[in-house]
C-alpha atoms as a PDB file:
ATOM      1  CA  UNK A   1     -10.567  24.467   3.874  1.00  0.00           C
ATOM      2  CA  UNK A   2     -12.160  26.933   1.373  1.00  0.00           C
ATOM      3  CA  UNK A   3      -9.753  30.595   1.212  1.00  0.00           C
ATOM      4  CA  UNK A   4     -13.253  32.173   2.450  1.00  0.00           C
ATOM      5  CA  UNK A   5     -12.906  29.905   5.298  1.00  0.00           C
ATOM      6  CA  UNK A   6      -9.711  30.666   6.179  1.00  0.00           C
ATOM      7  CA  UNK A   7     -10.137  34.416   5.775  1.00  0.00           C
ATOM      8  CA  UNK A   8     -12.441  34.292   8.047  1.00  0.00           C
ATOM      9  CA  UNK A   9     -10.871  32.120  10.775  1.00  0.00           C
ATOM     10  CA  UNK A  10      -8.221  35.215  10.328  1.00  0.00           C
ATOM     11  CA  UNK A  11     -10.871  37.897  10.913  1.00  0.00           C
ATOM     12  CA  UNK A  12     -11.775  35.899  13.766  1.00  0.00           C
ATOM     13  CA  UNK A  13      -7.893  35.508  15.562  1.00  0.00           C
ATOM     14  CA  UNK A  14      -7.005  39.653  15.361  1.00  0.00           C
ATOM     15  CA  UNK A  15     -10.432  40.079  17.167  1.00  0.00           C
ATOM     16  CA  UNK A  16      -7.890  37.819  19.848  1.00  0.00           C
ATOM     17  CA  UNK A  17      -9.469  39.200  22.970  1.00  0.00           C
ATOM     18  CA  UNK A  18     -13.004  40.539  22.155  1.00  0.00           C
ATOM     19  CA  UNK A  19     -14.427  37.467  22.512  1.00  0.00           C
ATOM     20  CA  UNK A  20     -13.344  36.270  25.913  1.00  0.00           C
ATOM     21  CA  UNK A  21     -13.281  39.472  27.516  1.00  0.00           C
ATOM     22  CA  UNK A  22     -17.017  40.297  25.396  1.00  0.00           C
ATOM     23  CA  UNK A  23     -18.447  36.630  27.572  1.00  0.00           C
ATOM     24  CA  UNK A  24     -16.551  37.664  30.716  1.00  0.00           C
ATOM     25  CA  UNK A  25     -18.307  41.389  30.770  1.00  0.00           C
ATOM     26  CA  UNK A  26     -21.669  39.831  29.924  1.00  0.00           C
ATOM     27  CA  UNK A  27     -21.334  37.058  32.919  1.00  0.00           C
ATOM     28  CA  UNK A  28     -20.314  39.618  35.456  1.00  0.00           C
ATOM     29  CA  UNK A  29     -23.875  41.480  34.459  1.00  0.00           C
ATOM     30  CA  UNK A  30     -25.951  38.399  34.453  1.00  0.00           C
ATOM     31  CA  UNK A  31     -24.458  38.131  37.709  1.00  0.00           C
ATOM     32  CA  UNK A  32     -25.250  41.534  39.100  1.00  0.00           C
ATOM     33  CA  UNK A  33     -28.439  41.614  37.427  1.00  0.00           C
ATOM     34  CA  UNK A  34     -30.139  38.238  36.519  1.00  0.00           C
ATOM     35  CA  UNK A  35     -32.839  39.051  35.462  1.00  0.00           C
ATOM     36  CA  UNK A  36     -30.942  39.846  31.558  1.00  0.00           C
ATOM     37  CA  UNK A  37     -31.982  38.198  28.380  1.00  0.00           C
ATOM     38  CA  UNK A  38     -29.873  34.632  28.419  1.00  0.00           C
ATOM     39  CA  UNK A  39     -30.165  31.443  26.519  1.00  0.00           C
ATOM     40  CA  UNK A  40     -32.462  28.548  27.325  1.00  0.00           C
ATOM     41  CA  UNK A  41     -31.249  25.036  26.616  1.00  0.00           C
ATOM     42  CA  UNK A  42     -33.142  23.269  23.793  1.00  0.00           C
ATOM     43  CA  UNK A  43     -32.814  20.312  25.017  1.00  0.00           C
ATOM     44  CA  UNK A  44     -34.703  20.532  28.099  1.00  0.00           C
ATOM     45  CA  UNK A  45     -36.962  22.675  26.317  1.00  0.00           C
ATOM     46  CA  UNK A  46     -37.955  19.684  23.815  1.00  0.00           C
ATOM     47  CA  UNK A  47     -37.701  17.060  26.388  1.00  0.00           C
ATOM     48  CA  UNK A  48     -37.670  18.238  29.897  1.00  0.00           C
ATOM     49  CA  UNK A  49     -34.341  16.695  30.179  1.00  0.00           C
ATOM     50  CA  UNK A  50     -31.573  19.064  31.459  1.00  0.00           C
ATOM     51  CA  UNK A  51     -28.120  18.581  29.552  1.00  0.00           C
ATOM     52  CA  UNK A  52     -24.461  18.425  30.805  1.00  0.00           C
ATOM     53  CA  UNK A  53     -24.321  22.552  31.258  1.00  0.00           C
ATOM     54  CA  UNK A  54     -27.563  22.832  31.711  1.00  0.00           C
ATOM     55  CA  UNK A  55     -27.604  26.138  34.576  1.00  0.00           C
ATOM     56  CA  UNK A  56     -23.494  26.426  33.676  1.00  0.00           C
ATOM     57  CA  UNK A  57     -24.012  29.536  32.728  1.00  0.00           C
ATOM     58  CA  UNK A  58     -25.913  31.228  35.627  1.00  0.00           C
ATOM     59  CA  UNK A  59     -23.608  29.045  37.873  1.00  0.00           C
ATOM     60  CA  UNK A  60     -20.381  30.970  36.368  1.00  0.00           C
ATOM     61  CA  UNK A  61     -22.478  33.916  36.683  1.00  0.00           C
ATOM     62  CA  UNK A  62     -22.591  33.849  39.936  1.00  0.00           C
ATOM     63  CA  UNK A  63     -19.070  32.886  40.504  1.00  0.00           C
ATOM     64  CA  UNK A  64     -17.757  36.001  38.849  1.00  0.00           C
ATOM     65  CA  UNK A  65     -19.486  38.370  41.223  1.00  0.00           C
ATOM     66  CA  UNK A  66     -18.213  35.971  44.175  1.00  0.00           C
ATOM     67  CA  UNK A  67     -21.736  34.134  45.017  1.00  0.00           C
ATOM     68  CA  UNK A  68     -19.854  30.704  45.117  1.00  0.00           C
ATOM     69  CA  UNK A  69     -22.362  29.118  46.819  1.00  0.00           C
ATOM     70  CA  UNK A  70     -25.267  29.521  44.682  1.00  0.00           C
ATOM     71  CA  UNK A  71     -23.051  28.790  41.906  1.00  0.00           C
ATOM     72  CA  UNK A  72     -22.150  25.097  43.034  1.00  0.00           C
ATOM     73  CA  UNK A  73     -25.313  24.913  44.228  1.00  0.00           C
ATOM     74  CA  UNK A  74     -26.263  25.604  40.592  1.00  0.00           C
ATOM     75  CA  UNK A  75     -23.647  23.668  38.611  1.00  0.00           C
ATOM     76  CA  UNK A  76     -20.462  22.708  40.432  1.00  0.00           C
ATOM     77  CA  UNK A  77     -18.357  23.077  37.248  1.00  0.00           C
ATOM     78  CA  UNK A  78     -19.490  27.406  37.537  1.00  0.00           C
ATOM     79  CA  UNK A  79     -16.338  28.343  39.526  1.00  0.00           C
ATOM     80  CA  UNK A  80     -14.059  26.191  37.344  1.00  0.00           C
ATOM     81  CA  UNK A  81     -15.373  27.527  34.055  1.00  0.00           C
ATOM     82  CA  UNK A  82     -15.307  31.231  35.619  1.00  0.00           C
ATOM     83  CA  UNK A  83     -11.597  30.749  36.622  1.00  0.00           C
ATOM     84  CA  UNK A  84     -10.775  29.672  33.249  1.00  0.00           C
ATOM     85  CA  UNK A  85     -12.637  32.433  31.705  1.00  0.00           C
ATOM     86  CA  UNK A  86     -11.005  34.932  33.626  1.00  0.00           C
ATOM     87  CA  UNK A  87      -7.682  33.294  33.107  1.00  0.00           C
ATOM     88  CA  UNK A  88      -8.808  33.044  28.639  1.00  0.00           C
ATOM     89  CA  UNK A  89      -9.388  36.727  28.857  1.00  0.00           C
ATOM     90  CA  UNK A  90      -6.117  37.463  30.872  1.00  0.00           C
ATOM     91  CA  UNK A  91      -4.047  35.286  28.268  1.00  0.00           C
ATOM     92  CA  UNK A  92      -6.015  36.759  24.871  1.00  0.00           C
ATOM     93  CA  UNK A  93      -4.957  40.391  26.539  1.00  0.00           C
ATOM     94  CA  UNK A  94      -1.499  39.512  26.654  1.00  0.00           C
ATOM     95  CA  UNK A  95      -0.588  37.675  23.737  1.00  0.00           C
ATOM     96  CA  UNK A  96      -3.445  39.337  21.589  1.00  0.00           C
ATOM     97  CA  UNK A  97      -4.937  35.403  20.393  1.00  0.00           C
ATOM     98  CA  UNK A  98      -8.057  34.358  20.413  1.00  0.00           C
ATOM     99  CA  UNK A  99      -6.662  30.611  21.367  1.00  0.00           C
ATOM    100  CA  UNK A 100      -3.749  30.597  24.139  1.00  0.00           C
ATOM    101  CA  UNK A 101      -0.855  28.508  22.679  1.00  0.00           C
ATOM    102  CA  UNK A 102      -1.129  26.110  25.414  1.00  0.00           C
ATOM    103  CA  UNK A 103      -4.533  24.866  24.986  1.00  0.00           C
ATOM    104  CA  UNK A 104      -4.775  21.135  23.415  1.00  0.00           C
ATOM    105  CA  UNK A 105      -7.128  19.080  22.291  1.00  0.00           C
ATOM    106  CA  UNK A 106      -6.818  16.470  25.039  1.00  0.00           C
ATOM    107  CA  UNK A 107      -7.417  19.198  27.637  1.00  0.00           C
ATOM    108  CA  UNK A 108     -11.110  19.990  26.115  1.00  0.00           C
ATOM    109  CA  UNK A 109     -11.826  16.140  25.763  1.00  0.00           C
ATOM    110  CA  UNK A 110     -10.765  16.073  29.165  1.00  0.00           C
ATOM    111  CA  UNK A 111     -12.599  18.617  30.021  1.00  0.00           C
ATOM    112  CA  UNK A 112     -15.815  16.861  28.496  1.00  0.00           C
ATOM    113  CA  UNK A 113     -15.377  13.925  30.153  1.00  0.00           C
ATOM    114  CA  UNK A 114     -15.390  15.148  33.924  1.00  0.00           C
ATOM    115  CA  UNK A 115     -18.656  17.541  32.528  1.00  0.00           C
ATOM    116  CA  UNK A 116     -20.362  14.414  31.268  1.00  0.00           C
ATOM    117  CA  UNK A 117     -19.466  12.328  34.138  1.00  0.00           C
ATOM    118  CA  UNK A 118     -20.662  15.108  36.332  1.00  0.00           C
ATOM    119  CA  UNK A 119     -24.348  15.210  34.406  1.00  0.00           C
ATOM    120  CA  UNK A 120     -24.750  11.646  34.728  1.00  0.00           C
ATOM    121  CA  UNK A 121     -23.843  11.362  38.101  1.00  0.00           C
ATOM    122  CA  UNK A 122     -26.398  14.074  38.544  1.00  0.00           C
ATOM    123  CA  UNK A 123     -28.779  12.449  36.159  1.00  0.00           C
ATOM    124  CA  UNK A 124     -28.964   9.072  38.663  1.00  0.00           C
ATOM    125  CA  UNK A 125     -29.240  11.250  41.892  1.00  0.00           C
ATOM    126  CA  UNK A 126     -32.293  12.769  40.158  1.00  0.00           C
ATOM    127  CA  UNK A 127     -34.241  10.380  38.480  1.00  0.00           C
ATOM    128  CA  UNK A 128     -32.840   7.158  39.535  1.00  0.00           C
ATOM    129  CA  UNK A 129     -32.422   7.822  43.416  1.00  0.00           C
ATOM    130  CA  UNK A 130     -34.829  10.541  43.396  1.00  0.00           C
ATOM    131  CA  UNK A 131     -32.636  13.288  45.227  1.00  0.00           C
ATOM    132  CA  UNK A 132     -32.810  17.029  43.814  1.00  0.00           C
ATOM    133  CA  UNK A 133     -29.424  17.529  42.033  1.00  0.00           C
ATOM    134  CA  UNK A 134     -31.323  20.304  39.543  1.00  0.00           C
ATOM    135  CA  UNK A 135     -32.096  23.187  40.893  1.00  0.00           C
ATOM    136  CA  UNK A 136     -36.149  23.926  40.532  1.00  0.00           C
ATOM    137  CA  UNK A 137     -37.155  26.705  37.900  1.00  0.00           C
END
């Protein structure tokens, strides 16, 4: 890695809990208000296809103000992701990181793997069975 690079990754680490507490604050408003600016997924813009966190983030939206039901109803993986926001912020407050020391690589591939199981699984129910597992927008 280039020195720029790793300056940067540096600049990046002392900002240790900006960034999860910055997403956590800007959840809790999309919750309370959801009507704010968010972004749309590309991918079902281009091809009407929804991907694996396709409505993930109004789903832990909702789960940070406490509407758990329209957040599985959204995306069933919103309360999960909102505990373990909650739980990023928490831990980059403490130690002052940006990554907690305990996070490995398997646990995100893990992580990945339930999300795209999830999506196909939803994927069938929608377009192979023909059951509503999107929600309509």
């Amino acid at each position: 890695m280039s020195t720029a690079g790793r300056r940067w990754i540096r600049r990046l680490e002392r900002c240790g809990p900006l960034l999860p507490l910055g997403a956590t604050a800007f959840l809790v408003l999309k919750g309370l208000h959801p009507g704010l600016p968010g972004f749309s997924c590309p991918l079902r813009a281009l091809t009407g296809i929804p991907c694996p966190t396709c409505y993930l983030t109004r789903a832990t939206a909702a789960s940070l103000v406490g509407r758990l039901d329209d957040a599985v109803a959204l995306h069933a993986f919103g309360p999960v992701v909102a505990a373990g926001l909650v739980l990023w912020s928490l831990a980059a407050l403490r130690t002052g990181r940006l990554v907690p020391r305990l996070l490995r690589g398997w646990h995100l591939a893990a992580m990945g793997m339930l999300l795209l199981l999830y999506w196909a699984g939803r994927m069938g129910l929608t377009y192979g069975i023909g059951l509503q597992a999107f929600p309509l927008s």
